[in-house]
Protein backbone atom coordinates (compact mmCIF):
# COMPACT_ATOMS: atom_id res chain seq x y z
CA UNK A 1 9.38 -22.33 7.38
CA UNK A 2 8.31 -19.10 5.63
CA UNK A 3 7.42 -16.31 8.21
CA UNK A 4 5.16 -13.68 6.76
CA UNK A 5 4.87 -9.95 8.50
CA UNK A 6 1.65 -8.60 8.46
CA UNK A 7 0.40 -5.08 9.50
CA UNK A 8 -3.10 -4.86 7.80
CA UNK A 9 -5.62 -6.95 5.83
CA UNK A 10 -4.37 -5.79 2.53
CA UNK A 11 -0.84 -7.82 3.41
CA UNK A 12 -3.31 -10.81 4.41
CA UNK A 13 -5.16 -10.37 0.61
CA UNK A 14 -1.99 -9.94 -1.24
CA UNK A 15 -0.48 -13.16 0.37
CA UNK A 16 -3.75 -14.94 0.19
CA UNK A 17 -3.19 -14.15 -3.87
CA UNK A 18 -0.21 -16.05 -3.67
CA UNK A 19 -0.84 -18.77 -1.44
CA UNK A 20 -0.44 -21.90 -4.11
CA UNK A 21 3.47 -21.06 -4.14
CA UNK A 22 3.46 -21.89 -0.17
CA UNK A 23 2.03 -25.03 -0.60
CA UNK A 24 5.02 -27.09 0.03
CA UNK A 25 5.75 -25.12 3.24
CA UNK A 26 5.45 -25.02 7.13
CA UNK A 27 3.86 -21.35 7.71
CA UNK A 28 3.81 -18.93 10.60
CA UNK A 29 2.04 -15.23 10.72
CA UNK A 30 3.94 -12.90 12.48
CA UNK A 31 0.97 -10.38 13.48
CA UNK A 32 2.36 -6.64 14.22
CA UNK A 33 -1.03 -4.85 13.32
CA UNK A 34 -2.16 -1.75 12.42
CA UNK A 35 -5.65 -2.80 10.86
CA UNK A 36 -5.35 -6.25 11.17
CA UNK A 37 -8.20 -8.14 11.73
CA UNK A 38 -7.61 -11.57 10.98
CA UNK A 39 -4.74 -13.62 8.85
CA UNK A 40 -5.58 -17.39 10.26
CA UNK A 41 -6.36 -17.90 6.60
CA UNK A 42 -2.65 -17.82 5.64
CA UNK A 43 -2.43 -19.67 8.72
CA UNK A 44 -3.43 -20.85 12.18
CA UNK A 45 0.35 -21.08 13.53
CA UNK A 46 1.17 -16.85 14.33
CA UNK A 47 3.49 -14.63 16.57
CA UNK A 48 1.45 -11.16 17.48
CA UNK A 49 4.12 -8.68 18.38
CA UNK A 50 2.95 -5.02 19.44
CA UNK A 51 4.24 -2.24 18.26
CA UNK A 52 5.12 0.87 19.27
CA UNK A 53 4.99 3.04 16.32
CA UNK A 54 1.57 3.66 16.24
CA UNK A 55 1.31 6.28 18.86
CA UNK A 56 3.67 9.44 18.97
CA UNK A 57 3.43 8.98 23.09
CA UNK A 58 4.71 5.18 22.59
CA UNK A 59 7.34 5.88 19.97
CA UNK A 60 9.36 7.84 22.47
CA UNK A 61 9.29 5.12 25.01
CA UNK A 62 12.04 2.94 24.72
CA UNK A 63 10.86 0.00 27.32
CA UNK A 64 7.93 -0.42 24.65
CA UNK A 65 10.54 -0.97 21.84
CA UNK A 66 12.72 -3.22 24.40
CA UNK A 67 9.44 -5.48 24.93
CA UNK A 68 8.63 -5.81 20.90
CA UNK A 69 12.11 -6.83 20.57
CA UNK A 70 12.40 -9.40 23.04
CA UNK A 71 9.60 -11.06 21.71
CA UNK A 72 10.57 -11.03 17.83
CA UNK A 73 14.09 -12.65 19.93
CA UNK A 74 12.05 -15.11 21.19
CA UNK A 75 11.74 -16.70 17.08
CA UNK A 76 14.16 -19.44 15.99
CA UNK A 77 15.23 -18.13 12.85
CA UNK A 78 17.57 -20.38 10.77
CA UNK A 79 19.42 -20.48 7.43
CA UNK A 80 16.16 -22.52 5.91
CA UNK A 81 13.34 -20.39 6.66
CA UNK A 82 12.04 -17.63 4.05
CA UNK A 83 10.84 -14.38 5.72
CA UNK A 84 8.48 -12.13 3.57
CA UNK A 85 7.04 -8.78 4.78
CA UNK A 86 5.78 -5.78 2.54
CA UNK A 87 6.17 -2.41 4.32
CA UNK A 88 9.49 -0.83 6.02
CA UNK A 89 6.94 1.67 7.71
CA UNK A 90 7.26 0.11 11.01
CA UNK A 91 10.32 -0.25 12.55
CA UNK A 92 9.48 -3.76 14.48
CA UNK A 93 9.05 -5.06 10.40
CA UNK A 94 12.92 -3.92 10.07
CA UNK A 95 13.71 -5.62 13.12
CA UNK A 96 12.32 -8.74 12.13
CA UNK A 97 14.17 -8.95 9.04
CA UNK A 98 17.23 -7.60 10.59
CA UNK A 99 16.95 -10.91 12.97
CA UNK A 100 16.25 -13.02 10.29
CA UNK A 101 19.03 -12.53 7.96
CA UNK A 102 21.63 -12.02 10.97
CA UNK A 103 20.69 -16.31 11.64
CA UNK A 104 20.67 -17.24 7.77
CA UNK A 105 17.10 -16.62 6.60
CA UNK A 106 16.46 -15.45 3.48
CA UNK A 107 14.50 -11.92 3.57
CA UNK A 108 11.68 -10.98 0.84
CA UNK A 109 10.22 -7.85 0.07
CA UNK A 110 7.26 -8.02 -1.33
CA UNK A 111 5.29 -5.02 -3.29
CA UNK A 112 2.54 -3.73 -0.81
CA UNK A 113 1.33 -1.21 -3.96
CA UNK A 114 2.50 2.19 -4.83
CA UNK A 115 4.33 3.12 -2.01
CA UNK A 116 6.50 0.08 -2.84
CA UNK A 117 7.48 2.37 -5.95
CA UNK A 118 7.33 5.80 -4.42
CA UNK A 119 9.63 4.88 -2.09
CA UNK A 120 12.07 3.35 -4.08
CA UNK A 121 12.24 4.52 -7.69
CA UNK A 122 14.34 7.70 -6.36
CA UNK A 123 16.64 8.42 -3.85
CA UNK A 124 15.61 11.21 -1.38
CA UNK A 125 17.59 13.80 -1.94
CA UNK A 126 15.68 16.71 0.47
CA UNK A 127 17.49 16.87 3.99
CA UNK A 128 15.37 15.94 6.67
CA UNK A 129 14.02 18.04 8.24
CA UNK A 130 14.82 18.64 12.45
CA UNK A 131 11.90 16.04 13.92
CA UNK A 132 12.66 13.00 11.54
CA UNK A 133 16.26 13.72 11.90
CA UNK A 134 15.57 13.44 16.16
CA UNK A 135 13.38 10.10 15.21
CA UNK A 136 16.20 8.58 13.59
CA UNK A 137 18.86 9.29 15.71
CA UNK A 138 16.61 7.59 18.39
CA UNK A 139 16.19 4.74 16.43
CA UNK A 140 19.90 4.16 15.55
CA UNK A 141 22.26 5.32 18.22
CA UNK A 142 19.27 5.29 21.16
CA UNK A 143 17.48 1.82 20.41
CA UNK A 144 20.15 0.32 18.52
CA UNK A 145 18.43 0.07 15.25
CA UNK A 146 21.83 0.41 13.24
CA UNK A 147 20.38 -1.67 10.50
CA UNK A 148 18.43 1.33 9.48
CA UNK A 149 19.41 3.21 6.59
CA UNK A 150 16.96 6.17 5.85
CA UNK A 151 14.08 8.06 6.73
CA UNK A 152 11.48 9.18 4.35
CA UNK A 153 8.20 10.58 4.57
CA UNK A 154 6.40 8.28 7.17
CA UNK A 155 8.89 5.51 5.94
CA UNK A 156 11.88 4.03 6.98
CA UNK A 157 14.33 1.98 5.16
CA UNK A 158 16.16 -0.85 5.88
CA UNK A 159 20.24 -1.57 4.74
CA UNK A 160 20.36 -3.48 1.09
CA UNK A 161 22.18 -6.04 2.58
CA UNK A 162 19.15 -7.39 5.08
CA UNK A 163 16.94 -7.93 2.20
CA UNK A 164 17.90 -10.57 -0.43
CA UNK A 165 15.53 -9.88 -2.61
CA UNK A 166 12.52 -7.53 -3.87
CA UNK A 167 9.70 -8.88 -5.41
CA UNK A 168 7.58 -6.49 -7.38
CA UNK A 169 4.33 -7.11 -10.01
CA UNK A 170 5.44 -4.39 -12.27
CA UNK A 171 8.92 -4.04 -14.25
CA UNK A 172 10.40 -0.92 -13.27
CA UNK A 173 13.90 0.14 -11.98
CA UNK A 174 14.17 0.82 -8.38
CA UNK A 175 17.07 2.75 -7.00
CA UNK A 176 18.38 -0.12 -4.55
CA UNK A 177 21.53 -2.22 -4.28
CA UNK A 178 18.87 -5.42 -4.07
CA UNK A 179 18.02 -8.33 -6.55
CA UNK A 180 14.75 -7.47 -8.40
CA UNK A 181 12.31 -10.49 -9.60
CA UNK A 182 8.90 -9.36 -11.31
CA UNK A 183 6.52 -11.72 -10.47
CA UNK A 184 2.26 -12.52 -11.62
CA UNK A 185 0.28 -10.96 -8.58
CA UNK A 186 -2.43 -13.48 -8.91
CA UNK A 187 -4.75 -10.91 -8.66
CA UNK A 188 -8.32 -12.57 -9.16
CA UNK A 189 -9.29 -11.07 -12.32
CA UNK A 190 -12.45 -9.24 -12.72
CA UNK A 191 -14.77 -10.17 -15.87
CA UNK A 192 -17.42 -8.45 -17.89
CA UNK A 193 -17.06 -4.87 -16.46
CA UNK A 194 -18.83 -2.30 -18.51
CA UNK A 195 -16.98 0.75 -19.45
CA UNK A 196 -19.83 3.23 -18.62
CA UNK A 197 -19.63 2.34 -14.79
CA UNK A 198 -17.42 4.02 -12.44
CA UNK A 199 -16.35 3.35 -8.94
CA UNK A 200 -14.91 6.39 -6.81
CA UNK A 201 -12.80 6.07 -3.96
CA UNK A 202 -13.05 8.62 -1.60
CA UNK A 203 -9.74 9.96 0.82
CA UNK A 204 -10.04 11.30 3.84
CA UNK A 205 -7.52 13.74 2.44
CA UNK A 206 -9.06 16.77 5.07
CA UNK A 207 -6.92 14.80 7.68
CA UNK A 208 -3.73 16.77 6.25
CA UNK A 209 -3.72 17.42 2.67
CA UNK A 210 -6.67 20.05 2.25
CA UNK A 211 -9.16 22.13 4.47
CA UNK A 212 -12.40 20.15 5.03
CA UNK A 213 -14.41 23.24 3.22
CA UNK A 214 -11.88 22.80 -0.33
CA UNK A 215 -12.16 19.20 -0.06
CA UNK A 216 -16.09 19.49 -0.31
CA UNK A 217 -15.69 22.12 -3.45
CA UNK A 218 -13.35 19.36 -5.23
CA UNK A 219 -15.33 16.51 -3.75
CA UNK A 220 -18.53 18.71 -5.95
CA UNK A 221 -16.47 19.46 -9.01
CA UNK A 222 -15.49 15.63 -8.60
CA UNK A 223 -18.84 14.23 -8.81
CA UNK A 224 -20.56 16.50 -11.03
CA UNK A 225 -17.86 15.58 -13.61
CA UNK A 226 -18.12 11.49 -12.77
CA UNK A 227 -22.06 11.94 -12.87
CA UNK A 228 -22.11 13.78 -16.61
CA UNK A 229 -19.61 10.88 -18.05
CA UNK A 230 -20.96 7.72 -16.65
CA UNK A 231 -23.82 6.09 -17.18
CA UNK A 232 -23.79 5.01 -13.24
CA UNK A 233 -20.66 5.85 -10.83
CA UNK A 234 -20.69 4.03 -7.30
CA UNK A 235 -19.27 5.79 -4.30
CA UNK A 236 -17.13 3.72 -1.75
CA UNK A 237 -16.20 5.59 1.59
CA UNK A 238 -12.86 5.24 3.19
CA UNK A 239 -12.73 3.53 6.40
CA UNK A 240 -11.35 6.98 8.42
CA UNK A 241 -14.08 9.86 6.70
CA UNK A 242 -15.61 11.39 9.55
CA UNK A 243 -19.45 11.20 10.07
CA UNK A 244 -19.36 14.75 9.92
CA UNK A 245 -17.94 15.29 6.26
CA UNK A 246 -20.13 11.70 5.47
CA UNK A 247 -22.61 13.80 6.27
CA UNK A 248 -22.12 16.02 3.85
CA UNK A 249 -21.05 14.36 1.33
CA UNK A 250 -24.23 12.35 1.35
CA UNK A 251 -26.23 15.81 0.49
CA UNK A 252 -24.30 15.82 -2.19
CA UNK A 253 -24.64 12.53 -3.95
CA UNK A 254 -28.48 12.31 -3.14
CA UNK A 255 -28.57 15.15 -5.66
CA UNK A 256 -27.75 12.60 -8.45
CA UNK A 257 -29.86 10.23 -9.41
CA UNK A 258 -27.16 7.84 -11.15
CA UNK A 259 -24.54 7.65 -8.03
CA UNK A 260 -24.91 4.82 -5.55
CA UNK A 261 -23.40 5.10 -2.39
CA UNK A 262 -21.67 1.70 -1.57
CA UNK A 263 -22.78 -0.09 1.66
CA UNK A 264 -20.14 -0.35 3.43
CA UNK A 265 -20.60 -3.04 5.02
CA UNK A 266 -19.76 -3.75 1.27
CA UNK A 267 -15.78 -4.62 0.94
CA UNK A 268 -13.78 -3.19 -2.54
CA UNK A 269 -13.71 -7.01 -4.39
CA UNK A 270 -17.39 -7.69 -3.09
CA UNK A 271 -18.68 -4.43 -4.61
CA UNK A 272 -16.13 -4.34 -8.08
CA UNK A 273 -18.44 -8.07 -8.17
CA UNK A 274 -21.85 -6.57 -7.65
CA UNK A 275 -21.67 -3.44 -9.93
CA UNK A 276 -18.96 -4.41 -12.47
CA UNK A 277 -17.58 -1.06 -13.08
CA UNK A 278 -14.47 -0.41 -15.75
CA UNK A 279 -12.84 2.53 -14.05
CA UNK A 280 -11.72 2.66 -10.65
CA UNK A 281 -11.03 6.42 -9.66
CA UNK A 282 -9.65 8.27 -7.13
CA UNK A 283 -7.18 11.04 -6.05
CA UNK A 284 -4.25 8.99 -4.98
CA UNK A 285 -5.74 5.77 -3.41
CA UNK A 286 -3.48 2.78 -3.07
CA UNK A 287 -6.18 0.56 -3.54
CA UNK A 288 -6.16 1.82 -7.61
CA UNK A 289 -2.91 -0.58 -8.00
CA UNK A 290 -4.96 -3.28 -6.54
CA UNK A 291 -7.87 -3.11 -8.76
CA UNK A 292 -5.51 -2.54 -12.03
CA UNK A 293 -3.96 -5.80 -11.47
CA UNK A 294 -7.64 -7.24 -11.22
CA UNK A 295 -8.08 -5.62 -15.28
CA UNK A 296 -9.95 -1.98 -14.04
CA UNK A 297 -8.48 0.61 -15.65
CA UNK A 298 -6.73 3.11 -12.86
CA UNK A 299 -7.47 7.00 -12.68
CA UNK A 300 -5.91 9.40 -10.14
CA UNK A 301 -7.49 12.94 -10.33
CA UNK A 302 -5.24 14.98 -7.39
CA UNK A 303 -2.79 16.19 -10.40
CA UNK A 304 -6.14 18.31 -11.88
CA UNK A 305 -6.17 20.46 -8.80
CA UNK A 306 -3.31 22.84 -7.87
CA UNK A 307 -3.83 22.62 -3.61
CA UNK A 308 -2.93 18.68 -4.23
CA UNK A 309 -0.51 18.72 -6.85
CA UNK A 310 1.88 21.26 -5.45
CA UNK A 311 1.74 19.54 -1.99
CA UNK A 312 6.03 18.18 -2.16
CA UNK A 313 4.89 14.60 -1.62
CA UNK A 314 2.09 14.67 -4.56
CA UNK A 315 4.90 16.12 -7.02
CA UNK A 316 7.32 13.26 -6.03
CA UNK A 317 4.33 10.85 -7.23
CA UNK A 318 3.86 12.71 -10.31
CA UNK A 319 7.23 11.57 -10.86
CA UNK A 320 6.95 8.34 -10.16
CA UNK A 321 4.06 7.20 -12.36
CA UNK A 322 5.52 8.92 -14.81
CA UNK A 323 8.47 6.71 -14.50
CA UNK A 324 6.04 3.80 -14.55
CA UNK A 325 4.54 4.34 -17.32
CA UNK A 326 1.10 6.38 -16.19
CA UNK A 327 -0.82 8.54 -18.78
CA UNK A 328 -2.39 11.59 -17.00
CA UNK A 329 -5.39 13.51 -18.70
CA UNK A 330 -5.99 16.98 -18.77
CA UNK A 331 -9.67 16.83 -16.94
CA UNK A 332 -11.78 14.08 -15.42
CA UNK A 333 -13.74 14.26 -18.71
CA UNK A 334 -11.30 12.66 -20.75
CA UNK A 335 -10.44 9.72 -18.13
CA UNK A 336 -12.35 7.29 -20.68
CA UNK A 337 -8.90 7.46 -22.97
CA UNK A 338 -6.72 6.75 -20.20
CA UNK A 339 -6.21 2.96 -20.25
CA UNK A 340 -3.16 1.96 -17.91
CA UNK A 341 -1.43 -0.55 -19.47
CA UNK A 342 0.81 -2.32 -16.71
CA UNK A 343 4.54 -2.81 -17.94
CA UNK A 344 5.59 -6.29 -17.29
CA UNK A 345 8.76 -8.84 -17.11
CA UNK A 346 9.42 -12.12 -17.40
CA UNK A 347 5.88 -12.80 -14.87
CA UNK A 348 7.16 -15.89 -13.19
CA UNK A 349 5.16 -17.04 -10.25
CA UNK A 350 6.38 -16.37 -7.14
CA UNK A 351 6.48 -20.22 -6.32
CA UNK A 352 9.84 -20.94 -8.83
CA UNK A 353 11.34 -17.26 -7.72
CA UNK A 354 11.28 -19.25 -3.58
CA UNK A 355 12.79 -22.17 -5.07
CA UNK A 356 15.31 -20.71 -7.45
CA UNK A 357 17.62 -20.16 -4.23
């Protein structure tokens, strides 16, 4: 049996990539969602397990924890199953692969994009600071999560020794005591996309990185740049903008006559198919690992702007696409000479990396 962990629909797409390599196995879902709408198209048989991470209130409630764990208990893990999850953000994921390589199973971690690499490319070397040091003294010594090695950012780690092996789409060196395999995403690739299109990603990044007023003066300097260097440049909102800074945002783009707001009704894939753009762009968006594997060419624009690129955790992924390979230009104007080329391995398919143990 292969168990996969899911937390969101961008798990469910990246597994759906690889699904030919599960052919030849029973499958089960293990749901503990975040935005998870649906994954009965990996497959019908699934385990939904709530967690409590979500919610500050729930974290600190340890009969919530004791309830998520007794049901992951309740799964009959054994020395032949394969369990594959892609994010040590939640603590329930650690549990489950805790579990599963306690009774035999072999444990997979599987790239869920850049902060696969941010992550673990270096070792944190900043103390923590008071509250995550209090959040993971509650997880080890108060719930018994002793399997939990570190704490950084928003993200935990797991001990090397619960994960046999980490399964990335790029070649790079990772600072872990765990087998690497680079592996083909099986991205679909994207065909005929014209190099004077653009699509922008926007970031609800007035939640905590800027001000709402400086993120509308970048947002302007943004799209005034985009609009003078593309022939068209679509505009995708992120699921969490606010209707108020959609609001005014939309002021803005009606003021150019070659930027098309996305519908968004209108999901990344379906609109990369409609409009064909070359150039995917965006401050830091995740998705821009996504659509590189699909053959866009990736372009992160919070480095040209001093309130994002001094914030601590912006300068730590300075560093790491640096390490990866990542060209950055000196303004948005010259983005059109910044073609990502993705560093590779050996690209086996995931399918012989399950059977080669």
């Amino acid at each position: 049996m292969i168990y996969f962990v899911v937390n969101n629909d961008f798990h469910v797409d990246n597994l759906l990539n690889q699904k030919e390599s599960f052919d030849e196995y029973a499958l089960c879902v293990i749901r503990i969602p975040y935005n998870l709408k649906s994954s009965n198209s990996l497959s019908d048989n699934s385990i939904e397990v709530y967690t409590p991470n979500k919610k500050i209130i729930e974290f600190f409630n340890p009969l919530l924890f004791l309830k998520a764990k007794r049901k992951v208990n309740e799964i009959c893990f054994c020395s032949d199953d394969v369990v594959i999850f892609l994010t040590e953000y939640d603590p329930i994921n650690l549990y489950v692969a805790y579990l599963a390589k306690k009774n035999g199973a072999r444990v997979v971690l599987l790239e869920e994009g850049i902060a696969t690499y941010y992550n673990n490319i270096f070792k944190e070397h900043n103390a923590l600071s008071f509250y995550a040091m209090c959040k993971l003294f509650y997880l080890r010594f108060f719930l018994g999560f002793h399997f939990i090695d570190s704490y950084k950012g928003n993200f935990l780690k797991i001990k090397d020794e619960y994960v046999d092996e980490l399964v990335l789409y790029r070649d790079v060196n990772l600072d872990r005591d765990i087998n690497v395999s680079v592996v083909d995403s099986c991205s679909e690739a994207y065909m005929s996309l014209d190099v004077n299109k653009a699509l922008f990603l926007n970031q609800p990044l007035y939640e905590s990185y800027l001000t709402e007023t400086d993120y509308v003066d970048i947002f302007l300097d943004v799209i005034n740049s985009l609009s003078e260097q593309f022939d068209e440049v679509f505009f995708k909102f992120h699921p969490r903008d606010s209707e108020v800074v959609k609001a005014k945002l939309r002021q803005i783009l009606q003021t150019k006559k070659n930027v098309v707001i996305v519908a968004e009704s209108l999901d990344l894939s379906g609109a990369v198919k409609r409009y064909k753009p070359l150039f995917a762009v965006s401050f830091f968006s995740d998705a821009l690992f996504k659509l590189s594997e699909s053959g866009m060419n990736m372009v992160f624009l919070y480095h040209l702007y001093p309130k994002l690129n001094n914030n601590p955790v912006l300068i730590s992924l300075t560093k790491v696409l640096s390490e990866m390979g990542y060209q950055f230009s000196e303004s948005i104007l010259c983005i059109t000479d910044n073609f990502y080329d993705v560093k590779v391995g050996s690209k086996k398919n995931l399918k012989d990396m399950l059977a080669s143990n």
